[in-house]
C-alpha atoms as a PDB file:
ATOM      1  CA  UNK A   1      83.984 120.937 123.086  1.00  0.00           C
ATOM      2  CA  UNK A   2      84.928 122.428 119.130  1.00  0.00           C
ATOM      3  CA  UNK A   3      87.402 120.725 116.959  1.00  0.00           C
ATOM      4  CA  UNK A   4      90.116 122.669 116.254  1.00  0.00           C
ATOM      5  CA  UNK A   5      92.782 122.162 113.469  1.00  0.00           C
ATOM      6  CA  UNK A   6      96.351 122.602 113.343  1.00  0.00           C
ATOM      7  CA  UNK A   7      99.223 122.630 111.052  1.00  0.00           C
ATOM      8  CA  UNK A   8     102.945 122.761 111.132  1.00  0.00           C
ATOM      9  CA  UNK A   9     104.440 126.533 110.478  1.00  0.00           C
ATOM     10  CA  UNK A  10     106.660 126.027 108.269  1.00  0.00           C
ATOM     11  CA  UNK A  11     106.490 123.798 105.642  1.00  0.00           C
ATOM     12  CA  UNK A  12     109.629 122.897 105.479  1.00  0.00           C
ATOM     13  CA  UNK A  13     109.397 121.451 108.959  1.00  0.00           C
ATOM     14  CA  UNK A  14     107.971 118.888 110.700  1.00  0.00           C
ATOM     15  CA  UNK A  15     106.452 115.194 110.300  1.00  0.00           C
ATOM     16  CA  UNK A  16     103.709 113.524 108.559  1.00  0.00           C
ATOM     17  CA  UNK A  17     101.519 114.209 110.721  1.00  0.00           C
ATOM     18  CA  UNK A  18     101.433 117.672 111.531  1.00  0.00           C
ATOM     19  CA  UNK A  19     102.564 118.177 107.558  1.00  0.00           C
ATOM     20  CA  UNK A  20      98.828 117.587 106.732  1.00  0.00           C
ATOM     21  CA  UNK A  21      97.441 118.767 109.109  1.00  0.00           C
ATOM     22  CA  UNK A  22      95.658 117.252 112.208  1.00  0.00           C
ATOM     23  CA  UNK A  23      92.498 118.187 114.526  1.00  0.00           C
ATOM     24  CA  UNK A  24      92.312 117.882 117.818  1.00  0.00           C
ATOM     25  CA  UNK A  25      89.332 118.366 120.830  1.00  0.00           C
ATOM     26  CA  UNK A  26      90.081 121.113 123.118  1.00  0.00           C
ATOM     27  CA  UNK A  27      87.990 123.475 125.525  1.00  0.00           C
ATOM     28  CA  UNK A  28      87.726 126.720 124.627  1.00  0.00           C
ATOM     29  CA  UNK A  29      89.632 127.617 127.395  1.00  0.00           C
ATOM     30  CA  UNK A  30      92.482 125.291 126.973  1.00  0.00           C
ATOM     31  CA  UNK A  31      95.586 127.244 125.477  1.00  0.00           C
ATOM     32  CA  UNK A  32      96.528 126.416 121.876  1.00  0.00           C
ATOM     33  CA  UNK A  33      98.675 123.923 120.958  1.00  0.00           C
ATOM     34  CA  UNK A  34     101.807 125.611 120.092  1.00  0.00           C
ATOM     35  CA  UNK A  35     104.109 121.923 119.352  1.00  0.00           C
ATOM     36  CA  UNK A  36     102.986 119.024 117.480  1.00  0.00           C
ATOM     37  CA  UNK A  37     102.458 116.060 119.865  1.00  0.00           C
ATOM     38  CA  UNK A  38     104.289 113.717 117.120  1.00  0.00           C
ATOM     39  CA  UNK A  39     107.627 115.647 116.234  1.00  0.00           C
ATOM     40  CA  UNK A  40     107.617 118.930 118.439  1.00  0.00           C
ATOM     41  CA  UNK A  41     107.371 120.914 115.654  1.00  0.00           C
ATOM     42  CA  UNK A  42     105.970 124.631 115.924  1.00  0.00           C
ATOM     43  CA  UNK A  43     102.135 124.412 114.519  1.00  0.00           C
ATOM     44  CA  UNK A  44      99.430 127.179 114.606  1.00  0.00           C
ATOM     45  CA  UNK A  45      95.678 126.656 114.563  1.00  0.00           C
ATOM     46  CA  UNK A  46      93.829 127.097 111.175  1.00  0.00           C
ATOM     47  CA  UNK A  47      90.505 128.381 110.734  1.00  0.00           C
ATOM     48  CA  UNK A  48      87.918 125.908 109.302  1.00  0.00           C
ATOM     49  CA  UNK A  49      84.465 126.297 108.722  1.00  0.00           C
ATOM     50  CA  UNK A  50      81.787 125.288 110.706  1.00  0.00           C
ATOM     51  CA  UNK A  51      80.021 121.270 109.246  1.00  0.00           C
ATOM     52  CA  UNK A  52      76.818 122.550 108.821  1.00  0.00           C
ATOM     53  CA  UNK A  53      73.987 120.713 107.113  1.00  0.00           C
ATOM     54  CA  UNK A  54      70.687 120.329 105.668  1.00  0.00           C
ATOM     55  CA  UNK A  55      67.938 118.877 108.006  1.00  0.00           C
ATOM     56  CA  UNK A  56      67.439 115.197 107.929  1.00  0.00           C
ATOM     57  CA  UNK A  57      65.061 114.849 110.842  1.00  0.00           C
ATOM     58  CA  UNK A  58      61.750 116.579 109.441  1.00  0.00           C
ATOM     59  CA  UNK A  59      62.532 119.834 110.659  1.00  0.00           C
ATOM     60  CA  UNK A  60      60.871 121.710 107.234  1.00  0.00           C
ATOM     61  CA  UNK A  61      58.144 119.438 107.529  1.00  0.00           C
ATOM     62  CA  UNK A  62      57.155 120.395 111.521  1.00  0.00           C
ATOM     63  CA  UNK A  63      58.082 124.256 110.636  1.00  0.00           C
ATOM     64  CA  UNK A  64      55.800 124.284 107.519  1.00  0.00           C
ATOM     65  CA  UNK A  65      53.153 122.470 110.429  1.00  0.00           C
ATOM     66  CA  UNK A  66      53.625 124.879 112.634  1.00  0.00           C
ATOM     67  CA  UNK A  67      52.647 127.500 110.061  1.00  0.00           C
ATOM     68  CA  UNK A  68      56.788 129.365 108.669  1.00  0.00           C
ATOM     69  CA  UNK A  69      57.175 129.772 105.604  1.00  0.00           C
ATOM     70  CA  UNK A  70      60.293 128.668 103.484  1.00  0.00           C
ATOM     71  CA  UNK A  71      61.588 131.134 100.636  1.00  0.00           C
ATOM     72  CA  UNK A  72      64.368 130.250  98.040  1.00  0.00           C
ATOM     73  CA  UNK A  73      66.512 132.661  96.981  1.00  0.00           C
ATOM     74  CA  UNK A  74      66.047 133.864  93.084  1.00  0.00           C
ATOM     75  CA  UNK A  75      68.204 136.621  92.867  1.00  0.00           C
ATOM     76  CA  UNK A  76      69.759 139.813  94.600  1.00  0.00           C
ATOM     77  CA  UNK A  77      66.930 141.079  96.659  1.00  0.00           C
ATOM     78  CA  UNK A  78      64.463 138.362  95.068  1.00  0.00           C
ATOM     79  CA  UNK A  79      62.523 135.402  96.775  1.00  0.00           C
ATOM     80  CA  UNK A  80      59.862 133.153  96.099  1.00  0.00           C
ATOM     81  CA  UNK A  81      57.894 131.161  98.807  1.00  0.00           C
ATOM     82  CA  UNK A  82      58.216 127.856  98.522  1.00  0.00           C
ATOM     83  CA  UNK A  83      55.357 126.842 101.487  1.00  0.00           C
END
């Protein structure tokens, strides 16, 4: 199940809580929140970006095993192979 963030509509409105915003776990089928479960206050979801990270379990280590390549980016259209 995604995290999805929220924030109160107007900023003139609404509590602490939903004032800076707060994330909650839903389904993706669930509906969206349209109330803030603190203060009832109308709140729309905000878009985030996806927490995506380097690897930290060996992953370029078994791929460079296994015989990929890696390439780092130089410039527009440009790459050099690092492995």
């Amino acid at each position: 199940m995604p995290i999805f963030e929220y924030g109160v509509k107007d900023d003139a409105v609404g509590c602490s809580y939903c004032g800076a915003g707060f994330e909650i776990l839903q389904r993706l089928s669930d509906e969206p929140l349209s109330a803030c479960p603190e203060c009832a206050a109308a709140v729309a979801r905000r878009i985030s970006a996806p927490s995506i990270g380097s690897s930290k379990t060996g992953f370029d280590d078994r791929a460079k095993n296994a015989g990929f390549h890696k390439f780092q980016k130089l410039g527009q259209g440009e790459y050099e192979k690092r492995y």
